[in-house]
N, C-alpha and C. Protein backbone atom coordinates (compact mmCIF):
# COMPACT_ATOMS: atom_id res chain seq x y z
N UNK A 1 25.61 5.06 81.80
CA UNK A 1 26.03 3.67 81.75
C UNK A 1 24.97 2.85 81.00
N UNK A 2 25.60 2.06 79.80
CA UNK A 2 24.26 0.97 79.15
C UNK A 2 24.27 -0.03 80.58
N UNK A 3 22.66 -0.24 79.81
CA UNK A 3 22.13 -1.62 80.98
C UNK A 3 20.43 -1.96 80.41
N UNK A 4 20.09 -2.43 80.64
CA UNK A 4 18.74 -2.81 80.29
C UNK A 4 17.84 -2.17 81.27
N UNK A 5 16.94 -1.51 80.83
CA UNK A 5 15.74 -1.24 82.05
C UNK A 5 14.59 -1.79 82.34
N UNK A 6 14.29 -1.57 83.32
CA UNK A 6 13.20 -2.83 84.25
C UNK A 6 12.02 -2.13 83.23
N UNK A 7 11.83 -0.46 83.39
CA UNK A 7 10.77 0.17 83.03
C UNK A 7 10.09 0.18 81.48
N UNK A 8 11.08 -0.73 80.73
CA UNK A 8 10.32 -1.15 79.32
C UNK A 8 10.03 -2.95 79.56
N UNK A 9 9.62 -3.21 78.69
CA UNK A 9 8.75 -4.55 78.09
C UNK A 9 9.42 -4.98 76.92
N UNK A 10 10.05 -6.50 77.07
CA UNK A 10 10.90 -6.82 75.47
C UNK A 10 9.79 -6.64 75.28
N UNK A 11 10.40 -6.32 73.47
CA UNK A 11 10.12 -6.61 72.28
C UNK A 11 10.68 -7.70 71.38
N UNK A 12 9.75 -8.60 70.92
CA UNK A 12 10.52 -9.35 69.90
C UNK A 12 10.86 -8.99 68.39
N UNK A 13 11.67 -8.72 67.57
CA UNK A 13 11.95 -8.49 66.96
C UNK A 13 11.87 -9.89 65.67
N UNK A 14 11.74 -9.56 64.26
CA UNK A 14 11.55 -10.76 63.68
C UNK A 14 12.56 -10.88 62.56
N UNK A 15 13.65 -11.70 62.74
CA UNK A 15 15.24 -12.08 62.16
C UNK A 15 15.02 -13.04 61.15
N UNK A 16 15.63 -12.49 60.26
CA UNK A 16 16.09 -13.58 59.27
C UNK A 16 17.72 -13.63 59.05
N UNK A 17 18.25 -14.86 59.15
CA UNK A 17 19.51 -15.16 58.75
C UNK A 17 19.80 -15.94 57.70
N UNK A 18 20.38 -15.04 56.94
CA UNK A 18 21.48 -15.62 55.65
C UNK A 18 22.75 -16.24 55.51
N UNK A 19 22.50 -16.84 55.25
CA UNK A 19 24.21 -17.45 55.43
C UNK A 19 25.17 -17.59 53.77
N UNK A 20 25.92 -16.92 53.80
CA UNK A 20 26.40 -16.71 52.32
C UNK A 20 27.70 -17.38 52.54
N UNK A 21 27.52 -18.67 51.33
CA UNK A 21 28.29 -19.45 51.18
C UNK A 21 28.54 -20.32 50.02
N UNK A 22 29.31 -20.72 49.25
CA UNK A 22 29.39 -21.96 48.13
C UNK A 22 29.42 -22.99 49.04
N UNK A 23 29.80 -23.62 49.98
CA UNK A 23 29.99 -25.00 50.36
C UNK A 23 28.84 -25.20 51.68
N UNK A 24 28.67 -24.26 52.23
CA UNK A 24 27.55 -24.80 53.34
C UNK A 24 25.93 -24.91 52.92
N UNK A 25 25.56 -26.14 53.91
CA UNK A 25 24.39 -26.63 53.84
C UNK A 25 23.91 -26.14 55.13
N UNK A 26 22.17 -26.15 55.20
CA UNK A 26 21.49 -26.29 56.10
C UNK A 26 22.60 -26.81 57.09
N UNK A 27 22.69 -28.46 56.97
CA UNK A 27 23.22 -29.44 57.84
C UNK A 27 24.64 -29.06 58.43
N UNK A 28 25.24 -28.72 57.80
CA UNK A 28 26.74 -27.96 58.50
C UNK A 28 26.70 -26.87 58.55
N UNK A 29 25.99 -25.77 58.59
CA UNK A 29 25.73 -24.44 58.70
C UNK A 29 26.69 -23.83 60.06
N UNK A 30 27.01 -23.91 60.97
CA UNK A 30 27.63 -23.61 62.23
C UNK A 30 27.19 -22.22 62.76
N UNK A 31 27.67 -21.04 61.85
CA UNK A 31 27.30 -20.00 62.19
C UNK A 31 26.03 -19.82 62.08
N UNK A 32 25.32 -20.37 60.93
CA UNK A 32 23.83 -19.71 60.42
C UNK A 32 23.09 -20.37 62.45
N UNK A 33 23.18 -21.64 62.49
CA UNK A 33 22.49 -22.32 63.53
C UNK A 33 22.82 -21.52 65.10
N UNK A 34 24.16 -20.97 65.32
CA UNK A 34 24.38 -20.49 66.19
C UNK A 34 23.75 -19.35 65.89
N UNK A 35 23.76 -18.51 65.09
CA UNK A 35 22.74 -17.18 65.12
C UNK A 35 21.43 -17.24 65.64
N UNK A 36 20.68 -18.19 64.85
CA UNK A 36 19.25 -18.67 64.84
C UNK A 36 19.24 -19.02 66.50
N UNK A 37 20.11 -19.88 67.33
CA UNK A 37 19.76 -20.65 68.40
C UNK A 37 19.70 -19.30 69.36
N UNK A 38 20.95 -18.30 69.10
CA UNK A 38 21.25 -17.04 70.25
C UNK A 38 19.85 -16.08 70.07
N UNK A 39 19.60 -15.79 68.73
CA UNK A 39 18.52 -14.69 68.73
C UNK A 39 17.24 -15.32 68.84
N UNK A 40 16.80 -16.75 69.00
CA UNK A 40 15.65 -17.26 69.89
C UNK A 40 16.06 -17.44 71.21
N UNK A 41 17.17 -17.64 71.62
CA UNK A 41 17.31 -17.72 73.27
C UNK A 41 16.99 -16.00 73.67
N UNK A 42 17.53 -15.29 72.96
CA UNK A 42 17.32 -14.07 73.24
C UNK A 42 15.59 -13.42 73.19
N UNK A 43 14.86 -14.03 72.96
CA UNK A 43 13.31 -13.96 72.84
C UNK A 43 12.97 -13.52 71.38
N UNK A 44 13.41 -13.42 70.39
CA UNK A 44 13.37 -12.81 69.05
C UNK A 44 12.92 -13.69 68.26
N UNK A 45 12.50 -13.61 67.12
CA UNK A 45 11.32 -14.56 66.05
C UNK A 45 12.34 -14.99 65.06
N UNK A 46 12.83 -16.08 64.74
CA UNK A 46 13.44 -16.33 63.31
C UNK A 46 12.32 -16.48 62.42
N UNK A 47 12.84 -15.47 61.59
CA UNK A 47 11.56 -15.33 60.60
C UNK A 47 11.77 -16.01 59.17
N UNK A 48 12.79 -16.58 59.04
CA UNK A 48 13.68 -17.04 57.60
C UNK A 48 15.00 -17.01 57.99
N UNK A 49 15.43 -17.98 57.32
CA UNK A 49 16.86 -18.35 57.34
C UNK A 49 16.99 -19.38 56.18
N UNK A 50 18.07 -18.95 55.06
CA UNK A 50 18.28 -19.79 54.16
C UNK A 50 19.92 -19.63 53.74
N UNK A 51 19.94 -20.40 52.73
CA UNK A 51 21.93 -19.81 52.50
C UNK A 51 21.93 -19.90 51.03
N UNK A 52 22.74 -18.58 50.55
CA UNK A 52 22.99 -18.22 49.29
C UNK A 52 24.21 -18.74 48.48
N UNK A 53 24.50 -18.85 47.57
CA UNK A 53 25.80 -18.53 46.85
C UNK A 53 26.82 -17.33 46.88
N UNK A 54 28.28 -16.90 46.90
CA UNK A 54 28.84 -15.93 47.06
C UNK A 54 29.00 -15.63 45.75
N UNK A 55 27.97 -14.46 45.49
CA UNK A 55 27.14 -14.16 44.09
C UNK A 55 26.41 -12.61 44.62
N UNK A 56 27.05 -11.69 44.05
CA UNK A 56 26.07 -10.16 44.20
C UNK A 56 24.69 -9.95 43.81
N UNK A 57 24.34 -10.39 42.73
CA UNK A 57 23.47 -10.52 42.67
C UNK A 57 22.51 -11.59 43.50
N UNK A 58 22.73 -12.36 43.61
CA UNK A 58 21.64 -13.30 44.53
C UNK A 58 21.72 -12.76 45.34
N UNK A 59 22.70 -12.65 46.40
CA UNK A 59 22.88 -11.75 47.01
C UNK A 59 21.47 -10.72 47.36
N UNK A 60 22.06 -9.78 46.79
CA UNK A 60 20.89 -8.59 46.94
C UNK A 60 19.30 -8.87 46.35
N UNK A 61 19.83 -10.12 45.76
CA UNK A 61 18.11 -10.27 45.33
C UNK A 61 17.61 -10.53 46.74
N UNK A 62 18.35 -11.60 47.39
CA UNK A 62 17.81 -12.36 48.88
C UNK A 62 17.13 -10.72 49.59
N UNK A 63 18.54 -10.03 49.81
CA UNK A 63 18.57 -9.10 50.77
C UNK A 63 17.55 -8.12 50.23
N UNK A 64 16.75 -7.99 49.03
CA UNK A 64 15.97 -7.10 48.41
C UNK A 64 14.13 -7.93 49.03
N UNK A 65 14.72 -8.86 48.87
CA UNK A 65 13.20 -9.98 49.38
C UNK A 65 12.83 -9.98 50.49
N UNK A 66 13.88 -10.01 51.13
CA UNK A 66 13.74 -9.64 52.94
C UNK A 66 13.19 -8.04 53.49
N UNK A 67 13.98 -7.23 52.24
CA UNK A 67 13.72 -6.07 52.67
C UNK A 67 11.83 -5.69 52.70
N UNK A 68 11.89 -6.31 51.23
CA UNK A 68 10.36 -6.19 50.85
C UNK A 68 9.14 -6.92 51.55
N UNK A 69 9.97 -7.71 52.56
CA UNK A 69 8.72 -8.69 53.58
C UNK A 69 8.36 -7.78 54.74
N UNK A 70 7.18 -7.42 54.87
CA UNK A 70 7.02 -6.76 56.08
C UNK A 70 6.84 -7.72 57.50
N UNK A 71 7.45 -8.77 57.02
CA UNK A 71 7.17 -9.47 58.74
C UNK A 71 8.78 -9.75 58.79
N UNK A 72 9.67 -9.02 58.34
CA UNK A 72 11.03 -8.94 58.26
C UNK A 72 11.79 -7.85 59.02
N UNK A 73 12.10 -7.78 60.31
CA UNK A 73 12.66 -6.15 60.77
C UNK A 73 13.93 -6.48 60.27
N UNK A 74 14.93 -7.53 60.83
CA UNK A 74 16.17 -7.22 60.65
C UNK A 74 16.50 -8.39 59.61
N UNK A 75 17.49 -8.39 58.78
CA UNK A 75 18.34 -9.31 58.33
C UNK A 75 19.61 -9.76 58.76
N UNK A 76 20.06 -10.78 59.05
CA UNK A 76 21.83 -11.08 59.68
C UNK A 76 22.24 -11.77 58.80
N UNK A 77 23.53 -11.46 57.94
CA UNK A 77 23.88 -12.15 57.34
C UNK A 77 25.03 -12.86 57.23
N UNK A 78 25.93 -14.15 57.54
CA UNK A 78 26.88 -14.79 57.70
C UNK A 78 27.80 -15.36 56.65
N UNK A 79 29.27 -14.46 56.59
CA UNK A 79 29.62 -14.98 55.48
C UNK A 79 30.28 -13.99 54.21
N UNK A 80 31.05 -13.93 53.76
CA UNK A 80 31.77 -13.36 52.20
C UNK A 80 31.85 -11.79 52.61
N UNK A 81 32.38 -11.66 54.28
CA UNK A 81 33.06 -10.65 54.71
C UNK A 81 34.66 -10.48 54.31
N UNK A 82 35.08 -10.99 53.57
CA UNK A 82 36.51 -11.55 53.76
C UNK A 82 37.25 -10.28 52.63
N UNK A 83 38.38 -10.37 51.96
CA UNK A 83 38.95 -10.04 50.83
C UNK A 83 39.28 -10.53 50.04
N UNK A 84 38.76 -11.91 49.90
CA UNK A 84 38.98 -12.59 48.60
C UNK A 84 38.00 -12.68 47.61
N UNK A 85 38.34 -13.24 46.66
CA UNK A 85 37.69 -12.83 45.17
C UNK A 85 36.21 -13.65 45.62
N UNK A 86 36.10 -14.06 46.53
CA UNK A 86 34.63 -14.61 45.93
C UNK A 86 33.64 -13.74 47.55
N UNK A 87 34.20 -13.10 47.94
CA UNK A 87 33.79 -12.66 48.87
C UNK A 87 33.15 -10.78 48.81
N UNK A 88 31.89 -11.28 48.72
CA UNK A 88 31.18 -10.07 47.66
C UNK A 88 29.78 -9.46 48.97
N UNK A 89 29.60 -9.97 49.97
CA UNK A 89 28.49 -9.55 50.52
C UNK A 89 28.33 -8.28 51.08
N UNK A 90 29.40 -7.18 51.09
CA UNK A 90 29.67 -6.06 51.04
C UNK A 90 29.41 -5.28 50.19
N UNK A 91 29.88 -5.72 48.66
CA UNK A 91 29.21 -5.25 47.43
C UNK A 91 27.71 -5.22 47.36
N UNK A 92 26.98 -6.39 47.75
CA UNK A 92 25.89 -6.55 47.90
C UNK A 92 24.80 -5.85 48.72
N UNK A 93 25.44 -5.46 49.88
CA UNK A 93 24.92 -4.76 50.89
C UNK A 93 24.79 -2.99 50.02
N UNK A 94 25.76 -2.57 50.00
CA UNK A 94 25.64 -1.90 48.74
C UNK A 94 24.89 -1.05 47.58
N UNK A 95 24.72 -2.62 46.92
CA UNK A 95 23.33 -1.99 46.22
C UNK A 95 22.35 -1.80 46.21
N UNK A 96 22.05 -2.06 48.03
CA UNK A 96 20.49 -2.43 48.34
C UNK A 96 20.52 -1.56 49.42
N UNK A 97 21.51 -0.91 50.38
CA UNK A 97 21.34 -0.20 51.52
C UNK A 97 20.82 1.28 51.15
N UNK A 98 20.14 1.80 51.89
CA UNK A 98 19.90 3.12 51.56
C UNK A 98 20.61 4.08 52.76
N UNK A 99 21.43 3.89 53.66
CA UNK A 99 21.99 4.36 54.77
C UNK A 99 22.73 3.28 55.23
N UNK A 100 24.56 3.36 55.31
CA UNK A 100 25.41 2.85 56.17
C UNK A 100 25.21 3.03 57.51
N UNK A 101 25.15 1.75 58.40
CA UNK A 101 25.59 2.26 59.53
C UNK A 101 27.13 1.89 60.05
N UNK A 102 27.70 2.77 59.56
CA UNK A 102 29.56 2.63 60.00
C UNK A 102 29.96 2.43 60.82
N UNK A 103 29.20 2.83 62.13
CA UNK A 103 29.36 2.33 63.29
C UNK A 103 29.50 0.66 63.55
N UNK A 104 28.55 0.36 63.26
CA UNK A 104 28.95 -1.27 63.26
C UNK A 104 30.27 -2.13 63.37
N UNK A 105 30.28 -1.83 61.86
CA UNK A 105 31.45 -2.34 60.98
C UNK A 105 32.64 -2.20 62.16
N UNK A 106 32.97 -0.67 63.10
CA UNK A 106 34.00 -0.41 63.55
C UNK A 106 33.95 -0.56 64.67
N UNK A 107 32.83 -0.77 65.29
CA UNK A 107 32.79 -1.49 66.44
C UNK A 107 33.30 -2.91 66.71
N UNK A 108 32.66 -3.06 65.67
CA UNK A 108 33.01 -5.27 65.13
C UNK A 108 34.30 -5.38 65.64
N UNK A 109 35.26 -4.43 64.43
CA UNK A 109 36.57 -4.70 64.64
C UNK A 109 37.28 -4.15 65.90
N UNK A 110 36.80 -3.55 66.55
CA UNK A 110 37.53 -2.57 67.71
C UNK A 110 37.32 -4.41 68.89
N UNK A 111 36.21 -4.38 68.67
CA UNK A 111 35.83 -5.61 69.49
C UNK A 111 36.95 -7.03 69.32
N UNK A 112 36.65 -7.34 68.11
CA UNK A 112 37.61 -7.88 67.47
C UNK A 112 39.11 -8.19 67.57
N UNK A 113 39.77 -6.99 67.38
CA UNK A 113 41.27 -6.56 67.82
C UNK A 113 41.47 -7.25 69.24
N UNK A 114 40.06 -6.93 70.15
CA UNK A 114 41.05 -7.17 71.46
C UNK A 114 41.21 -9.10 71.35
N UNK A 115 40.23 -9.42 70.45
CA UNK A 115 40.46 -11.35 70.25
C UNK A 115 41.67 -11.85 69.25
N UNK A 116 41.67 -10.92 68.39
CA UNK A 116 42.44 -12.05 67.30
C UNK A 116 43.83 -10.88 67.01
N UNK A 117 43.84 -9.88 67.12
CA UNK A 117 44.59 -8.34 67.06
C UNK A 117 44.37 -8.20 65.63
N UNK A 118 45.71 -7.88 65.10
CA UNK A 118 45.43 -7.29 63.40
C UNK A 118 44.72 -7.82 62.73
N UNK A 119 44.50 -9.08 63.08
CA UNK A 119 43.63 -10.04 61.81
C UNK A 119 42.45 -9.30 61.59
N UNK A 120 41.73 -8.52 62.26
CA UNK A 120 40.84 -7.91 62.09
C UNK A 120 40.63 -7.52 60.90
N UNK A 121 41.56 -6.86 60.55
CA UNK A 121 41.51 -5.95 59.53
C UNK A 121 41.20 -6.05 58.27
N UNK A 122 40.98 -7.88 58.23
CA UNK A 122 40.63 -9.34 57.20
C UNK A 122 39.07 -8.90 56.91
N UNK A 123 38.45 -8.31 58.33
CA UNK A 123 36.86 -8.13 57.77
C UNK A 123 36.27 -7.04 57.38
N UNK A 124 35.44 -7.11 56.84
CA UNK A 124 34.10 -6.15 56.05
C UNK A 124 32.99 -6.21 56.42
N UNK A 125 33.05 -7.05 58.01
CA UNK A 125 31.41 -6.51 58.27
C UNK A 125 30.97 -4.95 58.45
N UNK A 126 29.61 -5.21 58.15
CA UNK A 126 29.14 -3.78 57.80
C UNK A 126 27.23 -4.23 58.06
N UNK A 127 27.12 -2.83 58.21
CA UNK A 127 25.65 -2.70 57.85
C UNK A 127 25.48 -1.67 57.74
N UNK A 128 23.82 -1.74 57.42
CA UNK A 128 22.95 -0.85 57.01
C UNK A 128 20.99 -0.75 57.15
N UNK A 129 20.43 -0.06 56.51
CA UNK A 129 18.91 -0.07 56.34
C UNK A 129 19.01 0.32 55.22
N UNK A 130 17.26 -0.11 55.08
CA UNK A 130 17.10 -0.04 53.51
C UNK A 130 15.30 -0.61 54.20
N UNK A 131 14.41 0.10 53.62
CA UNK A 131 13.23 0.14 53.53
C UNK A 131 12.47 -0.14 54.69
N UNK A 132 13.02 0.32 55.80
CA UNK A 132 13.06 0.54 57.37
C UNK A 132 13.20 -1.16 57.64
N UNK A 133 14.20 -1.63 57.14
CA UNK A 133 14.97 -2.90 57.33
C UNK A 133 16.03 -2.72 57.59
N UNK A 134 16.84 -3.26 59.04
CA UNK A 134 18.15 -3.32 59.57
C UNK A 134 18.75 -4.35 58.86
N UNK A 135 19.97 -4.13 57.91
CA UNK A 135 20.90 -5.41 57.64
C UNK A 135 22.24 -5.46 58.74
N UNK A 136 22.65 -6.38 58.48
CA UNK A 136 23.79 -6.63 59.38
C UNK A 136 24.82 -7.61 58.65
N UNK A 137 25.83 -7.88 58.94
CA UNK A 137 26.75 -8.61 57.72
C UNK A 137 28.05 -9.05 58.64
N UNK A 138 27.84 -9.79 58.77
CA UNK A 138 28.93 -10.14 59.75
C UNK A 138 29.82 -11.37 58.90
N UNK A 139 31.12 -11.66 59.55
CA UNK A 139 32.06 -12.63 58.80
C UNK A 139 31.32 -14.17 58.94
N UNK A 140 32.14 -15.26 58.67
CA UNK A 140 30.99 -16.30 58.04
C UNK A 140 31.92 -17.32 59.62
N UNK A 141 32.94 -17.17 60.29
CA UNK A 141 33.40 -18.12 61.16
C UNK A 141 32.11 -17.98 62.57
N UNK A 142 31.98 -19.23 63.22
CA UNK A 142 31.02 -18.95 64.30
C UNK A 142 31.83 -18.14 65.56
N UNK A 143 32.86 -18.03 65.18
CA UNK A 143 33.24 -17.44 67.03
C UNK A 143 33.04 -15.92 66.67
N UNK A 144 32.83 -15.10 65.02
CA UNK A 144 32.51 -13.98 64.81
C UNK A 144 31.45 -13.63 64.84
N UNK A 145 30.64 -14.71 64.83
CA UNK A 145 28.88 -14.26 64.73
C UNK A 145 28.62 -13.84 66.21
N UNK A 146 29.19 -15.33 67.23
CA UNK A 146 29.28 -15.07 68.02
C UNK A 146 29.13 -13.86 68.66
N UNK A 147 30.46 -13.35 68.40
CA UNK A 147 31.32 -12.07 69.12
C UNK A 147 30.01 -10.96 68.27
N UNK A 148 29.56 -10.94 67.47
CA UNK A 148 28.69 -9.47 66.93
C UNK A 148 27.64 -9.70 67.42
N UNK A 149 27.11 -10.99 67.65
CA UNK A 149 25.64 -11.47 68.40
C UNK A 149 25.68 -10.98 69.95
N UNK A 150 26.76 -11.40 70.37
CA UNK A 150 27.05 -11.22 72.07
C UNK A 150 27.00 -9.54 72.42
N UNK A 151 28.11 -9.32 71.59
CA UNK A 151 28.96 -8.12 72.20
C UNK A 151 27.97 -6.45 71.37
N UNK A 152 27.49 -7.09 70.51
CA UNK A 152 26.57 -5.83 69.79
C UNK A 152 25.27 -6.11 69.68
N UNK A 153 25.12 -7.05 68.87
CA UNK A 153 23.05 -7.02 68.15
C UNK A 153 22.76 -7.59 69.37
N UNK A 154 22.54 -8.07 69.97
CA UNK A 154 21.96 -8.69 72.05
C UNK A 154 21.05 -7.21 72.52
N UNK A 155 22.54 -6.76 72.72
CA UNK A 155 21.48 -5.08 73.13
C UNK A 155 21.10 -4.49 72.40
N UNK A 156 21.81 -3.91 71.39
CA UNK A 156 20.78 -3.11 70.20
C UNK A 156 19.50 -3.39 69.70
N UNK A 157 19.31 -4.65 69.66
CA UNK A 157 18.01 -5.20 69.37
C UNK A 157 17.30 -5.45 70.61
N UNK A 158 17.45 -5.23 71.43
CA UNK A 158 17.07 -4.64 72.70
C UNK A 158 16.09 -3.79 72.76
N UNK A 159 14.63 -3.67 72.84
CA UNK A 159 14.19 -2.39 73.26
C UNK A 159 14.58 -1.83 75.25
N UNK A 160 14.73 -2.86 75.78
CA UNK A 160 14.67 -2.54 76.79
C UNK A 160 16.37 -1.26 76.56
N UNK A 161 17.22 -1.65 76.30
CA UNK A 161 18.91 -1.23 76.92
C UNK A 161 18.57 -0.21 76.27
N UNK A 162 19.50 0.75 77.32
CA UNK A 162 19.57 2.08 77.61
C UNK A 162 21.02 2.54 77.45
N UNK A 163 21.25 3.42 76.79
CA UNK A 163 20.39 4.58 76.85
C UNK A 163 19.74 4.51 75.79
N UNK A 164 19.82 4.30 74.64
CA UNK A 164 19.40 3.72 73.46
C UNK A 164 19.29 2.81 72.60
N UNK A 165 18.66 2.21 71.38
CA UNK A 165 18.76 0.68 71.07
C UNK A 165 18.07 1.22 69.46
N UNK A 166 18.74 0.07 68.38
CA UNK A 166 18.05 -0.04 67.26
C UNK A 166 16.28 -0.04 67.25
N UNK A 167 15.86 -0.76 67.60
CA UNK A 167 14.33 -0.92 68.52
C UNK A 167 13.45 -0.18 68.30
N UNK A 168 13.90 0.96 68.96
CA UNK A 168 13.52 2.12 69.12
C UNK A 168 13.13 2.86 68.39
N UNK A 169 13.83 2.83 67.26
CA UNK A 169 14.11 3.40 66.02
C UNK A 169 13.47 2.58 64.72
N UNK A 170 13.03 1.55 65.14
CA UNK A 170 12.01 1.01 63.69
C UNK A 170 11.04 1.99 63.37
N UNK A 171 9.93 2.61 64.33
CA UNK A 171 9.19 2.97 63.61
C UNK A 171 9.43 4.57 62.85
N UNK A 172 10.60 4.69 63.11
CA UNK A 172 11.12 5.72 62.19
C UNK A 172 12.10 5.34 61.43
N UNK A 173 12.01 4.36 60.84
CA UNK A 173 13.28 4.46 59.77
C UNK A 173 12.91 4.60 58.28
N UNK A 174 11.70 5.02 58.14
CA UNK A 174 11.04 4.94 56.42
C UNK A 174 10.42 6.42 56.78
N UNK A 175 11.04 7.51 57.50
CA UNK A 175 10.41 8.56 57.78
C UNK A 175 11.50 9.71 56.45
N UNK A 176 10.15 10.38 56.06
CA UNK A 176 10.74 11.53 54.76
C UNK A 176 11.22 12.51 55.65
């Protein structure tokens, strides 16, 4: 059974959130702010948070900059999960991941289904690593960040939860 155990010690982990968008600002951000507010209530470091254009390249430049910061473990990124033409942060993830984690993505939606049902099927969140950096890519509405903040990255970024956790696994993820 998952659960958190008494017998470890958080860890804080140090987040940066992206928010990929043409029309949002800092100031109306919704999702970017709800990310930022949950993964400091959660004891975790916002380490950066800025918002891009829905643009592949910027894109992966961001997600290449983050990768390359070593005071950067994870990236979250909000936004251009969708299937429309300007909705590219999948592509992006992409050219910069060096390992899918598929699991995610199908968790999201399994989760998902039981809120909205087929609509699901609208998203492309996804992640991955890339230079023992966790990305994450979630859709750009806040009740989805929500739902991937709550229902997944909470515990995974967890060192304490059991039986296992992303966490755990930083200091092996740049292992030959």
């Amino acid at each position: 059974m998952a659960e958190i155990s008494d017998a470890r010690e958080f860890l804080p982990v140090n987040i940066a959130v992206l928010t990929v968008s043409d029309t949002r600002t800092l100031d109306d951000d919704r999702s970017g702010d709800m990310l930022a507010d949950r993964l400091d209530g959660a004891g975790h470091i916002l380490a950066a948070r800025e918002i891009v254009k829905d643009d592949i390249d910027t894109i992966a430049a961001k997600l290449t900059e983050y990768i390359e910061n070593s005071d950067i473990d994870v990236v979250i990124t909000t936004g251009g999960t969708g299937v429309t033409g300007r909705d590219v942060t999948p592509e992006a993830f992409a050219k910069v991941c060096e390992k899918e984690i598929s699991g995610f993505g199908e968790l999201f939606r399994m989760l998902s289904f039981e809120k909205i049902g087929t609509s699901t099927i609208q998203s492309r969140a996804t992640a991955g690593v890339a230079g023992g950096t966790y990305l994450f890519a979630l859709p750009g509405s806040p009740s989805a960040c929500r739902d991937g903040w709550d229902d997944i990255l909470v515990h995974q970024l967890d060192y304490r939860f059991m039986p296992c956790n992303f966490v755990e696994l930083m200091p092996r993820l740049t292992e030959k």
